[in-house]
N, C-alpha and C. Protein backbone atom coordinates (compact mmCIF):
# COMPACT_ATOMS: atom_id res chain seq x y z
N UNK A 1 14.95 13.29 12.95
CA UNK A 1 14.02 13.74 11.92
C UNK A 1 12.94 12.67 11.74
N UNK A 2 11.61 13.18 11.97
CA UNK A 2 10.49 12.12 11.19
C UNK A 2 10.35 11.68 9.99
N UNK A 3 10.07 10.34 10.16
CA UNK A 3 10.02 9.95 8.67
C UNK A 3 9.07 10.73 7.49
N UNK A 4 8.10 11.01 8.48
CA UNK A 4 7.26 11.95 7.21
C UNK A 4 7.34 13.10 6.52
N UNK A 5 8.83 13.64 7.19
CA UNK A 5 9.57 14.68 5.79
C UNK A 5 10.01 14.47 4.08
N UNK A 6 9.72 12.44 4.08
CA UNK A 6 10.04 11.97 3.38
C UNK A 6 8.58 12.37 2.03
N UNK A 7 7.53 12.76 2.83
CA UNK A 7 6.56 12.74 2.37
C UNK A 7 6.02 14.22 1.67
N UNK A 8 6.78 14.96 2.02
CA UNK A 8 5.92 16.86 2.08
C UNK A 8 6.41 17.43 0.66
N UNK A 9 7.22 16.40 0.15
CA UNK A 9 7.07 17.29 -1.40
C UNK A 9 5.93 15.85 -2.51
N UNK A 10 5.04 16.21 -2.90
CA UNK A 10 4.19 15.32 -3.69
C UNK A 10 4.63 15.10 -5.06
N UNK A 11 4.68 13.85 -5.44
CA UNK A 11 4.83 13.90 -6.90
C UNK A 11 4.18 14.12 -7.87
N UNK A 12 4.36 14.70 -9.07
CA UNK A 12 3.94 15.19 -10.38
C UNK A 12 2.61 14.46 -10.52
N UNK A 13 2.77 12.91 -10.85
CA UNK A 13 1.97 12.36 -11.44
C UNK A 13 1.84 10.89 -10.58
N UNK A 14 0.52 10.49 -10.68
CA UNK A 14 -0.20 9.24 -10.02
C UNK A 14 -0.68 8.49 -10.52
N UNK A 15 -0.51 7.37 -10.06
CA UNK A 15 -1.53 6.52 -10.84
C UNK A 15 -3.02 6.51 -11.06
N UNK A 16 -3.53 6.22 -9.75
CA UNK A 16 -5.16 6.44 -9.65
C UNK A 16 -5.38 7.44 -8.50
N UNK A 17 -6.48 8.04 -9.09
CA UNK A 17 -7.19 9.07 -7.64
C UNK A 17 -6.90 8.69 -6.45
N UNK A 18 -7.06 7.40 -6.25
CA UNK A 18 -6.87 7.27 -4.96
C UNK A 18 -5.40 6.94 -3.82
N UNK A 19 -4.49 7.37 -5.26
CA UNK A 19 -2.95 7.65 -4.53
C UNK A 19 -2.43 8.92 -3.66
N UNK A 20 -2.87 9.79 -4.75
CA UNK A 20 -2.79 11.04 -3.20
C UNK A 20 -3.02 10.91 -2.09
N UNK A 21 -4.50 10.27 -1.73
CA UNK A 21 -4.73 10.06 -0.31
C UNK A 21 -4.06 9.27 0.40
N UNK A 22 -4.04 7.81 -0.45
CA UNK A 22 -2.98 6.89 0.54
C UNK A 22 -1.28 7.38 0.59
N UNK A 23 -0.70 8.52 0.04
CA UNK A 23 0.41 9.34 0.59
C UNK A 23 -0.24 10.26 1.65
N UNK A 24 -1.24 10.59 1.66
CA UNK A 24 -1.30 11.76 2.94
C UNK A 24 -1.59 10.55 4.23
N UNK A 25 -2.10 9.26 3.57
CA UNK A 25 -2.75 8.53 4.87
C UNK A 25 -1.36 8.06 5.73
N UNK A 26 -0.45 7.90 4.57
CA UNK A 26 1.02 7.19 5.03
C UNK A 26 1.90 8.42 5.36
N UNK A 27 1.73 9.79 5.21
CA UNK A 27 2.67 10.54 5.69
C UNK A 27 2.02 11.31 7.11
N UNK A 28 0.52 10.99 7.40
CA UNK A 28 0.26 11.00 8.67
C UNK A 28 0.68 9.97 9.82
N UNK A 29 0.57 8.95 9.12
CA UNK A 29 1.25 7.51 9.95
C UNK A 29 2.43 8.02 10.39
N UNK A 30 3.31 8.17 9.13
CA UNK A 30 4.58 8.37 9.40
C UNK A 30 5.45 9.65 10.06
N UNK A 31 4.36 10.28 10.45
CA UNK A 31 4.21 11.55 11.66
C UNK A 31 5.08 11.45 13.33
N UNK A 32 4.34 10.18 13.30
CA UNK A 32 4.50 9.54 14.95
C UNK A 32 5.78 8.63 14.77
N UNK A 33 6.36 8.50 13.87
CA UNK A 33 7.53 7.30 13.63
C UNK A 33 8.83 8.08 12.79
N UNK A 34 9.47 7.22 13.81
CA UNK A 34 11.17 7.35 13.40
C UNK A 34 11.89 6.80 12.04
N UNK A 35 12.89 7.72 11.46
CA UNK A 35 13.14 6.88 10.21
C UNK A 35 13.31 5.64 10.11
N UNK A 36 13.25 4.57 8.94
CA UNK A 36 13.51 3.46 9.07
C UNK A 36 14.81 2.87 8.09
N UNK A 37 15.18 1.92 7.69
CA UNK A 37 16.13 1.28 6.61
C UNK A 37 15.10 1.30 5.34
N UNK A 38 15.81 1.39 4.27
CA UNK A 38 15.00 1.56 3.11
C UNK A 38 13.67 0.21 2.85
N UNK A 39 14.37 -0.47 3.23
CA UNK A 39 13.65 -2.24 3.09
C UNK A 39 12.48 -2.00 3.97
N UNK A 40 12.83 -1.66 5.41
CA UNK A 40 11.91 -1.39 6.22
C UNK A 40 10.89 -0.10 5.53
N UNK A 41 10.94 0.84 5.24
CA UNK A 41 10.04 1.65 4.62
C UNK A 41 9.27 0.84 3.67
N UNK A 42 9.63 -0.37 2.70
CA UNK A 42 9.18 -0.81 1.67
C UNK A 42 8.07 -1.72 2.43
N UNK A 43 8.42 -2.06 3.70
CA UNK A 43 7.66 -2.83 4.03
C UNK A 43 6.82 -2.61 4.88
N UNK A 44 6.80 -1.67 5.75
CA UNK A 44 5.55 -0.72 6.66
C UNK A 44 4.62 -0.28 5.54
N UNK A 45 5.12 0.38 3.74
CA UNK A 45 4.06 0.65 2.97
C UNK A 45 2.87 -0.59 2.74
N UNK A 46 3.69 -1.43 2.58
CA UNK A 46 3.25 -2.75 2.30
C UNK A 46 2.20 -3.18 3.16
N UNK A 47 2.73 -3.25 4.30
CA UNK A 47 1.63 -3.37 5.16
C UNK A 47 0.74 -2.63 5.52
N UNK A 48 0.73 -1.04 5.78
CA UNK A 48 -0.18 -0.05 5.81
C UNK A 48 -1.42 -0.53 4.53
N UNK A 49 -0.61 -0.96 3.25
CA UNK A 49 -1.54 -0.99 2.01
C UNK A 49 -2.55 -1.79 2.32
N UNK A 50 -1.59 -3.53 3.00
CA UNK A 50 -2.64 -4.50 3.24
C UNK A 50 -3.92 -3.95 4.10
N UNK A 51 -3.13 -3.58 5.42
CA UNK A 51 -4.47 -3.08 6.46
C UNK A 51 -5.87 -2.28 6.01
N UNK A 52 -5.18 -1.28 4.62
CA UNK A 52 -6.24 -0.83 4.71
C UNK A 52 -7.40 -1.55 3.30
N UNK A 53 -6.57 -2.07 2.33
CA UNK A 53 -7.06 -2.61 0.95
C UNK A 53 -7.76 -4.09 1.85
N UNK A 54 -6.72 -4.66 1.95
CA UNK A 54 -7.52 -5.92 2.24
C UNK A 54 -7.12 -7.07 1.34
N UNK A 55 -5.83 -6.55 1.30
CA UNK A 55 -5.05 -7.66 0.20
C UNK A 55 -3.39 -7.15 0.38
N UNK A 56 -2.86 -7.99 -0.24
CA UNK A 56 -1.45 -7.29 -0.65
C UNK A 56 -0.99 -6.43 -1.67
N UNK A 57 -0.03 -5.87 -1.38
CA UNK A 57 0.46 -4.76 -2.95
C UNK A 57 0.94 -6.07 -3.76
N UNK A 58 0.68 -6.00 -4.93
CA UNK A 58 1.53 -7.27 -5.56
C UNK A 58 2.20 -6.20 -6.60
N UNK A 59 3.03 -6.95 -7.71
CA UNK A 59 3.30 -6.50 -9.05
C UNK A 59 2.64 -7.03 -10.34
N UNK A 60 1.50 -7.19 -10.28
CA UNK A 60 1.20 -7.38 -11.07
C UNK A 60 0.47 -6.57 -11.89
N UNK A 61 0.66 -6.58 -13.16
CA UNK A 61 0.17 -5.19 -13.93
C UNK A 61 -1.50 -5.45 -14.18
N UNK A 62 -2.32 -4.52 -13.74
CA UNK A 62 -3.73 -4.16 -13.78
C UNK A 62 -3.95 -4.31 -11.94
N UNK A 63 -3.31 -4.52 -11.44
CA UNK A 63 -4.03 -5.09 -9.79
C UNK A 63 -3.99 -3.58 -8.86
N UNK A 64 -5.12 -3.74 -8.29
CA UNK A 64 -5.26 -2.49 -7.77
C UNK A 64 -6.06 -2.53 -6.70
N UNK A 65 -6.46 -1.60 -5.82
CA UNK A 65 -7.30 -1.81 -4.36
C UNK A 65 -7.97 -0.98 -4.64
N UNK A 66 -9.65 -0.45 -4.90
CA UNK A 66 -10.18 0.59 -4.24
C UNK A 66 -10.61 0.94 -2.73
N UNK A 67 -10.56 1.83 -2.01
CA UNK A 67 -10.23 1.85 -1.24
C UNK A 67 -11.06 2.93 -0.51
N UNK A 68 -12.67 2.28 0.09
CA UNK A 68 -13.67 3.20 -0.03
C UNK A 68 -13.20 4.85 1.10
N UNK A 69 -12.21 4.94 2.12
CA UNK A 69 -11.71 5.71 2.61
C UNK A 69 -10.72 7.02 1.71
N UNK A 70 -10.30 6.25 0.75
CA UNK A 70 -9.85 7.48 -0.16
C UNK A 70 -10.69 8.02 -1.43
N UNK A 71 -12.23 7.06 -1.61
CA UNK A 71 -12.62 7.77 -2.49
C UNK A 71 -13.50 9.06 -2.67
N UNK A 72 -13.30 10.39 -3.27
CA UNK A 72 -13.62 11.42 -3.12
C UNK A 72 -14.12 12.14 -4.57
N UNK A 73 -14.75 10.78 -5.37
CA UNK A 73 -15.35 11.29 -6.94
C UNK A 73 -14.55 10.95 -8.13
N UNK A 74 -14.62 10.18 -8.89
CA UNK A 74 -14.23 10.52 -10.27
C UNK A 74 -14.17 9.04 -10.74
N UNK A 75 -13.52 8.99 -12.46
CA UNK A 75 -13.53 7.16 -12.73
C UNK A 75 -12.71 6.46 -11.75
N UNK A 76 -12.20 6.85 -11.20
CA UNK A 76 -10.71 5.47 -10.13
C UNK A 76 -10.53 6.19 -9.15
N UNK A 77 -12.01 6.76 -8.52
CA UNK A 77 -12.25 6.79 -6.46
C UNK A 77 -11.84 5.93 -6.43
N UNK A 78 -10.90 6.09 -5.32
CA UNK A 78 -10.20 5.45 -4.57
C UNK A 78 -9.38 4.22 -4.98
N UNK A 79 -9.24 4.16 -6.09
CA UNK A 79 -8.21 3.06 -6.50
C UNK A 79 -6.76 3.51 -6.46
N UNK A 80 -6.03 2.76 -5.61
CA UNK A 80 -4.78 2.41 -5.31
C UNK A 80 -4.26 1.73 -6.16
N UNK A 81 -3.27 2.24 -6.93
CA UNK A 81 -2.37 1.41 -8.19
C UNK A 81 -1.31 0.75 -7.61
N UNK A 82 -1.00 -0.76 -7.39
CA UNK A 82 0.29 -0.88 -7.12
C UNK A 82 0.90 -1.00 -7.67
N UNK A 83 1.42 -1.03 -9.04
CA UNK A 83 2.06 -0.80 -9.98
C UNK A 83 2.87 0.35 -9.91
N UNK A 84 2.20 0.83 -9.67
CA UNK A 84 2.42 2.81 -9.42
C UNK A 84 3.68 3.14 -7.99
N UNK A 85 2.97 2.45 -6.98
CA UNK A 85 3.49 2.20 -5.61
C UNK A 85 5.01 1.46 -5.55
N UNK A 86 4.81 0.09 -6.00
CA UNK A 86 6.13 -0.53 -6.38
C UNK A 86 6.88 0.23 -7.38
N UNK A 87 6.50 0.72 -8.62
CA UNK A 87 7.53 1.31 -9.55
C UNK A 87 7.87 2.96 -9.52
N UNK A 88 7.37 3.58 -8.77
CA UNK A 88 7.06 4.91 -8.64
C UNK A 88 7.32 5.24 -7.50
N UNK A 89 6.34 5.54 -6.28
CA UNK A 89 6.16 6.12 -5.18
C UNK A 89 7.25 5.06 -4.14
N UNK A 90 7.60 4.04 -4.09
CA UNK A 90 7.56 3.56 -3.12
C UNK A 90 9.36 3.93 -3.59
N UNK A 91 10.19 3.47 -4.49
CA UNK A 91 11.77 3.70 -5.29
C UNK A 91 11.96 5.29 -4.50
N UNK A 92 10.45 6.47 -5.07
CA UNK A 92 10.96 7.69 -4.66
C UNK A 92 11.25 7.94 -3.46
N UNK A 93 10.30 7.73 -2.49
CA UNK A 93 10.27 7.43 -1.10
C UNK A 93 11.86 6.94 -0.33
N UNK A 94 12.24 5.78 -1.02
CA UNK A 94 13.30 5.30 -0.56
C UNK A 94 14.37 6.17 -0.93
N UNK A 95 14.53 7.08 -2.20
CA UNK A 95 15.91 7.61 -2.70
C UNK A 95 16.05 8.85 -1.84
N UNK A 96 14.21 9.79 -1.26
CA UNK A 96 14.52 10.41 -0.26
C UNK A 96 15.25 10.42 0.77
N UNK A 97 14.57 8.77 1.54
CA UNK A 97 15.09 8.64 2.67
C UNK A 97 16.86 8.38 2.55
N UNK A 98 17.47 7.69 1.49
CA UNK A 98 18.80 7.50 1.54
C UNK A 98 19.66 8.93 1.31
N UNK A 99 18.85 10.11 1.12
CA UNK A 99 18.86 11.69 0.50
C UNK A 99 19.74 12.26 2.30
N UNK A 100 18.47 11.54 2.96
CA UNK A 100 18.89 12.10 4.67
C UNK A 100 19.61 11.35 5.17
N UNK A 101 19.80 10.30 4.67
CA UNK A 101 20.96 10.03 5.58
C UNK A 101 22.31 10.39 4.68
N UNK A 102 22.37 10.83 3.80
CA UNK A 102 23.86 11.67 3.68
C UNK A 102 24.30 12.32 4.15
C-alpha cells in the first residue's frame, strides 16, 4: 500500500490557507513512496517542509512559512502553520499510518 492513502481523507480544520496545499503537495510526494515507520513519516514531513519553506518546522508558537507555491488568495496565502503540523496534521498522519499496519 502507498503511503499516500494516509492522505485521501482531509481534515476538518487547518491552520493557515496554506495547509491544504502542503497536504496535497505531500500526498503527491507520497504517491511514488512506500510506507514508512511513524518517526520516519515525521521526518520526510520535516524535510519536504524545509525544501520547500526554507527553514525548519520548529515548535514554536507564532512560526510559520509562507510559501509563495501554495498561495492562492486570502489573509494567510500560503502560510504554513507549524504549530498546526507538529500538533495536528503530522500526530494524525502517524495514528493513520499505525491504523494500517494493524
Amino acid at each position: 500500500m502507498k503511503l499516500s492513502s494516509i492522505f485521501e481523507e482531509r481534515p476538518e480544520s487547518w491552520g493557515f490557507r496554506g495547509d491544504p496545499y502542503f497536504w496535497a503537495y505531500l500526498q503527491e510526494r507520497a504517491e511514488r513512496m512506500d510506507r514508512l515507520s511513524p518517526a520516519g513519516l515525521e521526518q520526510w514531513i520535516k524535510e519536504e517542509y524545509r525544501s520547500v519553506a526554507g527553514k525548519p518546522m520548529t515548535d514554536r508558537y507564532g512560526d510559520f512559512a509562507v510559501i509563495e507555491q501554495f498561495a492562492h488568495g486570502g489573509m494567510s496565502s500560503g502560510g504554513v502553520d507549524n504549530l498546526w503540523w507538529i500538533e495536528t496534521g503530522i500526530p494524525l498522519l502517524q495514528s493513520r499510518l499505525k491504523k494500517l499496519g494493524s
